[in-house]
C-alpha atoms as a PDB file:
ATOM      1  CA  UNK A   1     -85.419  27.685-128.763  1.00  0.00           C
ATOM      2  CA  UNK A   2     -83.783  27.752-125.155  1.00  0.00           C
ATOM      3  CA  UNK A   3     -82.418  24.025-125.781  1.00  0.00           C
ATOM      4  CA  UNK A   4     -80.509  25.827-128.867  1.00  0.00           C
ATOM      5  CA  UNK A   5     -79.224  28.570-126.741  1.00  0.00           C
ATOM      6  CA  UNK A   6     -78.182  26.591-124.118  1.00  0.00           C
ATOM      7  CA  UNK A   7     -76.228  23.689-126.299  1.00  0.00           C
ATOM      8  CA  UNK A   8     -75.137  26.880-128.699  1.00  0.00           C
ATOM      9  CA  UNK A   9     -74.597  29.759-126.345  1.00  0.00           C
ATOM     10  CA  UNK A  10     -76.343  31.968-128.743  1.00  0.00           C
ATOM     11  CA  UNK A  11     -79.950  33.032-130.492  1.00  0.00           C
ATOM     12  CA  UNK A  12     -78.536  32.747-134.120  1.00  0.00           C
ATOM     13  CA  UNK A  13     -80.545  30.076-135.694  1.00  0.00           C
ATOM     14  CA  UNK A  14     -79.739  29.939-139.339  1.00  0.00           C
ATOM     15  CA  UNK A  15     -82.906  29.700-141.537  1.00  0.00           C
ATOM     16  CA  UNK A  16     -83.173  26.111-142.143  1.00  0.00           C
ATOM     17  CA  UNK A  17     -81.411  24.679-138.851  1.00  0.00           C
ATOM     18  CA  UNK A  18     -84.160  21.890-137.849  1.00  0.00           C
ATOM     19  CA  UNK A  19     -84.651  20.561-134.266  1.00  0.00           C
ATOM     20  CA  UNK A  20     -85.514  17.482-132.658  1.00  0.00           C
ATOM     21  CA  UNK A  21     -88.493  17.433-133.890  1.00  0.00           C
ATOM     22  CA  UNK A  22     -88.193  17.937-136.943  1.00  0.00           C
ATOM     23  CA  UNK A  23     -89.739  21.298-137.469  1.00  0.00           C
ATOM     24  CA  UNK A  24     -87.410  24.226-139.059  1.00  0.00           C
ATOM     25  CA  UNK A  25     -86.445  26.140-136.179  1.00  0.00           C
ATOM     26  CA  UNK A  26     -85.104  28.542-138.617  1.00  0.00           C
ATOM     27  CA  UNK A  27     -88.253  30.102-140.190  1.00  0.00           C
ATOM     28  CA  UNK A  28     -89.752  30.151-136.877  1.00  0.00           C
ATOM     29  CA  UNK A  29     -87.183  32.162-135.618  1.00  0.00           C
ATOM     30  CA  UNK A  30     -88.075  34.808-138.644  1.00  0.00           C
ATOM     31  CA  UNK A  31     -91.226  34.700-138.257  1.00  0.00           C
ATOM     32  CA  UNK A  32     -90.674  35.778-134.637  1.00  0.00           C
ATOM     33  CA  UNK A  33     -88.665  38.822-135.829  1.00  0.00           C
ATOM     34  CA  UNK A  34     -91.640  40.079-138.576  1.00  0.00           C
ATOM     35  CA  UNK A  35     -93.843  39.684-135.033  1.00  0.00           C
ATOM     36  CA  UNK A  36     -91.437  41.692-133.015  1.00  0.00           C
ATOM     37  CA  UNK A  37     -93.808  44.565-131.368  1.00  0.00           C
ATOM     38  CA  UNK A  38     -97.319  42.688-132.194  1.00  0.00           C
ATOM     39  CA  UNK A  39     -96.442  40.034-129.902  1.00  0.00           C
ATOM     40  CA  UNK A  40     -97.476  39.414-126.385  1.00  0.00           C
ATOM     41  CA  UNK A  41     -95.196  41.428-124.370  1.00  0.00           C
ATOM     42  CA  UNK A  42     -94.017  38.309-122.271  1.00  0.00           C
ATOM     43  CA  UNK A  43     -93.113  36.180-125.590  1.00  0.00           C
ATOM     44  CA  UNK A  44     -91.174  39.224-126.255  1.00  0.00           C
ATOM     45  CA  UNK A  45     -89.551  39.496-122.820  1.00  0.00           C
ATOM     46  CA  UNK A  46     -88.930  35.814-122.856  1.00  0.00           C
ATOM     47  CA  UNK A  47     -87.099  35.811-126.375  1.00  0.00           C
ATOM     48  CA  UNK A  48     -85.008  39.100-124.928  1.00  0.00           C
ATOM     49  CA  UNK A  49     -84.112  37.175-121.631  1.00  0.00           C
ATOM     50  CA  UNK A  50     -82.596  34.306-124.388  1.00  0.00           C
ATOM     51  CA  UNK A  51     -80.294  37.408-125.859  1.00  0.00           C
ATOM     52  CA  UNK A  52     -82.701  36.967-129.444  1.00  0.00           C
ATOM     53  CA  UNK A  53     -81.605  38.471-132.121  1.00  0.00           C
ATOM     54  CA  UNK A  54     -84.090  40.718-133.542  1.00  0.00           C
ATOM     55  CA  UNK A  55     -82.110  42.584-136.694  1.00  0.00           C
ATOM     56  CA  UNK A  56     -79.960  39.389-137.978  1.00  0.00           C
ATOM     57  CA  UNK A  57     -78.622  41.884-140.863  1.00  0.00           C
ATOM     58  CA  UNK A  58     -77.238  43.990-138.269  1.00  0.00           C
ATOM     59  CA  UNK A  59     -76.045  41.826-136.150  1.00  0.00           C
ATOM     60  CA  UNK A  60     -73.857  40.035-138.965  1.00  0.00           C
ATOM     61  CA  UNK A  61     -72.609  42.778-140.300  1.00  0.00           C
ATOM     62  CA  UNK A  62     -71.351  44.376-136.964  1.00  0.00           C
ATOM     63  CA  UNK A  63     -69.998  40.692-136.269  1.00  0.00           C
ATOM     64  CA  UNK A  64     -67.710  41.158-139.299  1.00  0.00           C
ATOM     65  CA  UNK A  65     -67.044  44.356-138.427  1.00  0.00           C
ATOM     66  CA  UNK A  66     -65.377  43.274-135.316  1.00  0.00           C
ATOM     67  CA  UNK A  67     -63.147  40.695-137.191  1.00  0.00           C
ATOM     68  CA  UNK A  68     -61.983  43.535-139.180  1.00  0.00           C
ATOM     69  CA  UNK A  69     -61.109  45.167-136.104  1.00  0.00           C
ATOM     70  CA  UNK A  70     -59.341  42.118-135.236  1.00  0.00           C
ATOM     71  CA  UNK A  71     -57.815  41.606-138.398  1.00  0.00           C
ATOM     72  CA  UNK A  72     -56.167  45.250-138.287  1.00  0.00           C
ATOM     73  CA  UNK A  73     -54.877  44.965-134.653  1.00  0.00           C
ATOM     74  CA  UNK A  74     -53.383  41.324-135.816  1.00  0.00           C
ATOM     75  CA  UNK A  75     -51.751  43.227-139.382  1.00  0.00           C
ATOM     76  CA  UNK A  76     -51.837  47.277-138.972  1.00  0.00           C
ATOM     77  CA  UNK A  77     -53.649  47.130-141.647  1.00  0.00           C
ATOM     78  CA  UNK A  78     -57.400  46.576-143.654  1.00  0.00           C
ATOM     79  CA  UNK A  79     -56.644  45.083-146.986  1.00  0.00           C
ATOM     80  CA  UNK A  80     -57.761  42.026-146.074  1.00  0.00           C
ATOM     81  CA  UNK A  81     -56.977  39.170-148.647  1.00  0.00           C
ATOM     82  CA  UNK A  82     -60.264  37.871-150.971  1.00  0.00           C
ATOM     83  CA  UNK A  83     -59.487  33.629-149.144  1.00  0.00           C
ATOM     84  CA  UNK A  84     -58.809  35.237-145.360  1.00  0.00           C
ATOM     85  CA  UNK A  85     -60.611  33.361-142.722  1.00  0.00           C
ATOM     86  CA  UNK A  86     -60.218  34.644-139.175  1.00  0.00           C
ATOM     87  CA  UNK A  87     -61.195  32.193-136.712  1.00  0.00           C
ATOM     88  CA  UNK A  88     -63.689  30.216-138.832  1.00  0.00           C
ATOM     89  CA  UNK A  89     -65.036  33.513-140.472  1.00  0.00           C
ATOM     90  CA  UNK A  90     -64.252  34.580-143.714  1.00  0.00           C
ATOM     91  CA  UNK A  91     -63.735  37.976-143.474  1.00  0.00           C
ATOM     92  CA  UNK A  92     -62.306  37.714-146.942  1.00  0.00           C
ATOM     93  CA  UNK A  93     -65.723  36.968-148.317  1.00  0.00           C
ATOM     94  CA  UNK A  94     -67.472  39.914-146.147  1.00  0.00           C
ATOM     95  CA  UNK A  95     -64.693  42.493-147.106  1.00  0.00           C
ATOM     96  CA  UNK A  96     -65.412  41.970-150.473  1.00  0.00           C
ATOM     97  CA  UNK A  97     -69.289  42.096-149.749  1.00  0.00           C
ATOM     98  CA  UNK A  98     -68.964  45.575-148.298  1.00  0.00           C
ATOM     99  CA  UNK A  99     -67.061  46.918-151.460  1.00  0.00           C
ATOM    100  CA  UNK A 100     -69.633  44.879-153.882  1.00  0.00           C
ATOM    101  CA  UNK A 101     -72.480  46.810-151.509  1.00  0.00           C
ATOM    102  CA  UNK A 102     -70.729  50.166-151.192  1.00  0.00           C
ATOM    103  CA  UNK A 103     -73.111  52.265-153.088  1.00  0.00           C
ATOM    104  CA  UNK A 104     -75.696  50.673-150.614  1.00  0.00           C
ATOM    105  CA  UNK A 105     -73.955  51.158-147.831  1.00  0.00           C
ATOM    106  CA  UNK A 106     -74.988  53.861-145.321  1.00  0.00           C
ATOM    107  CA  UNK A 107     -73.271  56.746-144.325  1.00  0.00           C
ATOM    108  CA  UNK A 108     -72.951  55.790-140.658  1.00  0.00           C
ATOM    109  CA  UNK A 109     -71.281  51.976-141.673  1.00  0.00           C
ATOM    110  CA  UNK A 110     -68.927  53.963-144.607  1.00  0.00           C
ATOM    111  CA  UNK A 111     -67.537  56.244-141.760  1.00  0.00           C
ATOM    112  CA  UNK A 112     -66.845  53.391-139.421  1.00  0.00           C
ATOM    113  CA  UNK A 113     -65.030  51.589-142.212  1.00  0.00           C
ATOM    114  CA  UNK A 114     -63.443  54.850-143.309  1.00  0.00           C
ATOM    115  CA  UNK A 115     -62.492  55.732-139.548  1.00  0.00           C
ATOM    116  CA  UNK A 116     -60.527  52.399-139.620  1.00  0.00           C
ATOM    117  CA  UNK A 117     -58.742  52.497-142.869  1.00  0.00           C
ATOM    118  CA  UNK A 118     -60.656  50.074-144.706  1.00  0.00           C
ATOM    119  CA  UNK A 119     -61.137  50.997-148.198  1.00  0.00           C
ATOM    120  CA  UNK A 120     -64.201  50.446-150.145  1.00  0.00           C
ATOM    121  CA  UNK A 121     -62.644  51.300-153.602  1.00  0.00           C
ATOM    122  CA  UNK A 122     -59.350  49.391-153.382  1.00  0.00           C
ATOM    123  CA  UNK A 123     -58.139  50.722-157.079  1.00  0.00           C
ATOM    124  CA  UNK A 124     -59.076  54.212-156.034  1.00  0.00           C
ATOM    125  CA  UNK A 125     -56.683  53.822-152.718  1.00  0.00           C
ATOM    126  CA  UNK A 126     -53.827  52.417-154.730  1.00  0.00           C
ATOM    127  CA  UNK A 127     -53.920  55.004-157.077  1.00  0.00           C
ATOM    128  CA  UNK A 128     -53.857  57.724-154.140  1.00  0.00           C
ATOM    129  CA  UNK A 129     -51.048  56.117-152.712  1.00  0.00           C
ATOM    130  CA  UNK A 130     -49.242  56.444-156.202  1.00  0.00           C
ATOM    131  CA  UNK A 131     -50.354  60.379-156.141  1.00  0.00           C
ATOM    132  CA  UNK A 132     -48.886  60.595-152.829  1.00  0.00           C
ATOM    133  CA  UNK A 133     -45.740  58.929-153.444  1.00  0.00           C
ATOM    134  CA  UNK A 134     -45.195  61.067-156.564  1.00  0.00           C
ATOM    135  CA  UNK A 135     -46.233  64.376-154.679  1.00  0.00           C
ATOM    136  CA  UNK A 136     -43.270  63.798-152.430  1.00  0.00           C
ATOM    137  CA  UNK A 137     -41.013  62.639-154.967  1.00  0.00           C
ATOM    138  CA  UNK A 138     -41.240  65.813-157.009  1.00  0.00           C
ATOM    139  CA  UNK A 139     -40.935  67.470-153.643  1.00  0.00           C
ATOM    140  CA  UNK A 140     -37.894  66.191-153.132  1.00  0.00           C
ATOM    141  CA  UNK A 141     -36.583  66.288-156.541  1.00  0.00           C
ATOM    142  CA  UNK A 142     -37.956  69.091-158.058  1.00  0.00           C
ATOM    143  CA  UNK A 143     -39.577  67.073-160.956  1.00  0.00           C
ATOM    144  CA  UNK A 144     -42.088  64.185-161.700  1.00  0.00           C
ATOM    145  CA  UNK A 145     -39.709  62.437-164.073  1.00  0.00           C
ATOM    146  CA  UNK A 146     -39.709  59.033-162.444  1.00  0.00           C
ATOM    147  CA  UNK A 147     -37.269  56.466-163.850  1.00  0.00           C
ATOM    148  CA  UNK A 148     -39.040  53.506-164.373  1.00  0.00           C
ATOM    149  CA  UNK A 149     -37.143  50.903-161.456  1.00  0.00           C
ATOM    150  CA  UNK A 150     -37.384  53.869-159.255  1.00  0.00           C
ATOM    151  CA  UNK A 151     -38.994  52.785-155.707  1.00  0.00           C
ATOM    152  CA  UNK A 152     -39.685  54.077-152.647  1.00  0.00           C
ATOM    153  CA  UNK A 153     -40.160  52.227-149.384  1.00  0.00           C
ATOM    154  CA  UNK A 154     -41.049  49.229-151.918  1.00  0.00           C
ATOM    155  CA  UNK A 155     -43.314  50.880-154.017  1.00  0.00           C
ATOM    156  CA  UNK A 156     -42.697  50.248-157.103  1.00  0.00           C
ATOM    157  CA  UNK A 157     -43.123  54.569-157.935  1.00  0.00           C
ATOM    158  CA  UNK A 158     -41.340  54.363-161.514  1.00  0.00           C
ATOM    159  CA  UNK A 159     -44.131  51.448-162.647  1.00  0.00           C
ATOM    160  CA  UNK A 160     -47.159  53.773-161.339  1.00  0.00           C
ATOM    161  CA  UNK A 161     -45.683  56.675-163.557  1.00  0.00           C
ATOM    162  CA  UNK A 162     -45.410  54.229-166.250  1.00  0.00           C
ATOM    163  CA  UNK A 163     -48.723  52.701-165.991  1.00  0.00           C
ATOM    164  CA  UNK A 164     -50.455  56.188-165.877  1.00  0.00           C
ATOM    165  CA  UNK A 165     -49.205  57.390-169.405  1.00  0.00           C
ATOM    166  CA  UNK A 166     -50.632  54.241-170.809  1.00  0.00           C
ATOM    167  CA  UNK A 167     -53.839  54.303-169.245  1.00  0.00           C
ATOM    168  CA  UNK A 168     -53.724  58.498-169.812  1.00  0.00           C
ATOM    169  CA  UNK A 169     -56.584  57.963-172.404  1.00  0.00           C
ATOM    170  CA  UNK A 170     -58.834  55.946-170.104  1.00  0.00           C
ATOM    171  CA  UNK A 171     -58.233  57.957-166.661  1.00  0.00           C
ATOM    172  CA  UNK A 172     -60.671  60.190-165.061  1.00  0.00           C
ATOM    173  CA  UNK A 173     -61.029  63.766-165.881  1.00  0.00           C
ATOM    174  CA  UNK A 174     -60.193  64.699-162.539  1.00  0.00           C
ATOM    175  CA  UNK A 175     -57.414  62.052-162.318  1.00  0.00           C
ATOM    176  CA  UNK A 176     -55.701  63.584-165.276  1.00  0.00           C
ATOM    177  CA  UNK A 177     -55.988  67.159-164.223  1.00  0.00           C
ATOM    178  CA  UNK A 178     -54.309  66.295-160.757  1.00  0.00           C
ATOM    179  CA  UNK A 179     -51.397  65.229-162.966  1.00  0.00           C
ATOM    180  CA  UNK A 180     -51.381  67.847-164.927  1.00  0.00           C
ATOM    181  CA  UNK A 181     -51.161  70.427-161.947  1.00  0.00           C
ATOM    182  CA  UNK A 182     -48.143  69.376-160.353  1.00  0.00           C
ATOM    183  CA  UNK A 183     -46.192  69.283-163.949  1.00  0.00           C
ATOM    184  CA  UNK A 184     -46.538  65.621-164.420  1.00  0.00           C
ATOM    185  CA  UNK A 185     -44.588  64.791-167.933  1.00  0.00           C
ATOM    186  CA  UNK A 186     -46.845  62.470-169.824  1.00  0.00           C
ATOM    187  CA  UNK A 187     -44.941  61.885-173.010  1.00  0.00           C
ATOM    188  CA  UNK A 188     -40.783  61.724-171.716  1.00  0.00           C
ATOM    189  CA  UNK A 189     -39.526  61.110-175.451  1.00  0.00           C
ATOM    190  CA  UNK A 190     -40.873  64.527-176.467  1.00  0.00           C
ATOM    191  CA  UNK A 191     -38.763  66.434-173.118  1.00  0.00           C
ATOM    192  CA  UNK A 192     -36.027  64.719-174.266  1.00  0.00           C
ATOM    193  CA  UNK A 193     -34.479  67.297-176.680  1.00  0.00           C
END
């Protein structure tokens, strides 16, 4: 183990990395971890002195978590694209992991992600953007009568209206009535007197 660290510069074996020797340095690593606090306080001290890593779950995730940090300060942003590799990593691949997981997630690692404007629902933010855009359109205007090229700030506002009254009979409850309460006009050829 403290020939790894030193050539590596870190405890994070993966599971079927094999030594010199031959052996799977890997599982022994593991099996370390399920011993963690029934093991001789020295082995302990010894694997702590090394910088082990005794939650590898953990430890991964906050390691992507710090890309995404990275990422944002890079972009301004957290939509990170599906292919993105940062460095070697593919945050891509762990972005989409956390909003495959999100149901699974817990409430402290949703907040963090939340706190940073990283969505775990991307279809959910796109649509609230829409809302948003269409609140201050009829703001402005008076209206929610949208031509359809109409954009704002290159969003594409007129296509959001658009795609809404198609998908009207597939849209949440809640979506719908959010609509309906700021006047939204959801058939224009039957205002059109």
């Amino acid at each position: 183990m403290e020939a790894f660290t030193e050539r590596e510069g870190h405890c994070k074996v993966p599971v079927l990395y094999k030594a010199n020797n031959g052996k799977t340095l890997g599982r022994w690593v593991n099996t370390q971890r399920g011993s963690k606090g029934s093991m001789l306080v020295e082995r302990e001290k010894r694997l702590n002195d090394l910088g082990f890593v005794w939650d590898a779950i953990t430890e991964a995730w906050e390691y992507g978590f710090s890309k995404l940090l990275q990422f944002k300060e890079a972009k301004g942003h957290c939509v990170v694209p599906r292919n993105c590799e940062l460095e070697g990593y593919k945050l891509g691949v762990w972005a989409n992991s956390q909003r495959l997981k999100k149901d699974s997630i817990t409430t402290e690692r949703k907040q963090r992600l939340d706190d940073i404007g990283f969505s775990l629902d991307p279809h959910e933010a796109a649509w609230e953007k829409g809302f948003s855009r269409l609140l201050q359109f009829k703001e402005a205007e008076g209206h929610c009568e949208v031509t359809k090229r109409f954009q704002v700030e290159g969003f594409r506002l007129g296509q959001w209206v658009i795609s809404q009254r198609v998908r009207k009979s597939y849209l949440p409850i809640e979506r719908k009535q959010r609509l309906d309460d700021i006047g939204f006009v959801w058939d224009v050829s039957k205002d059109k007197t």
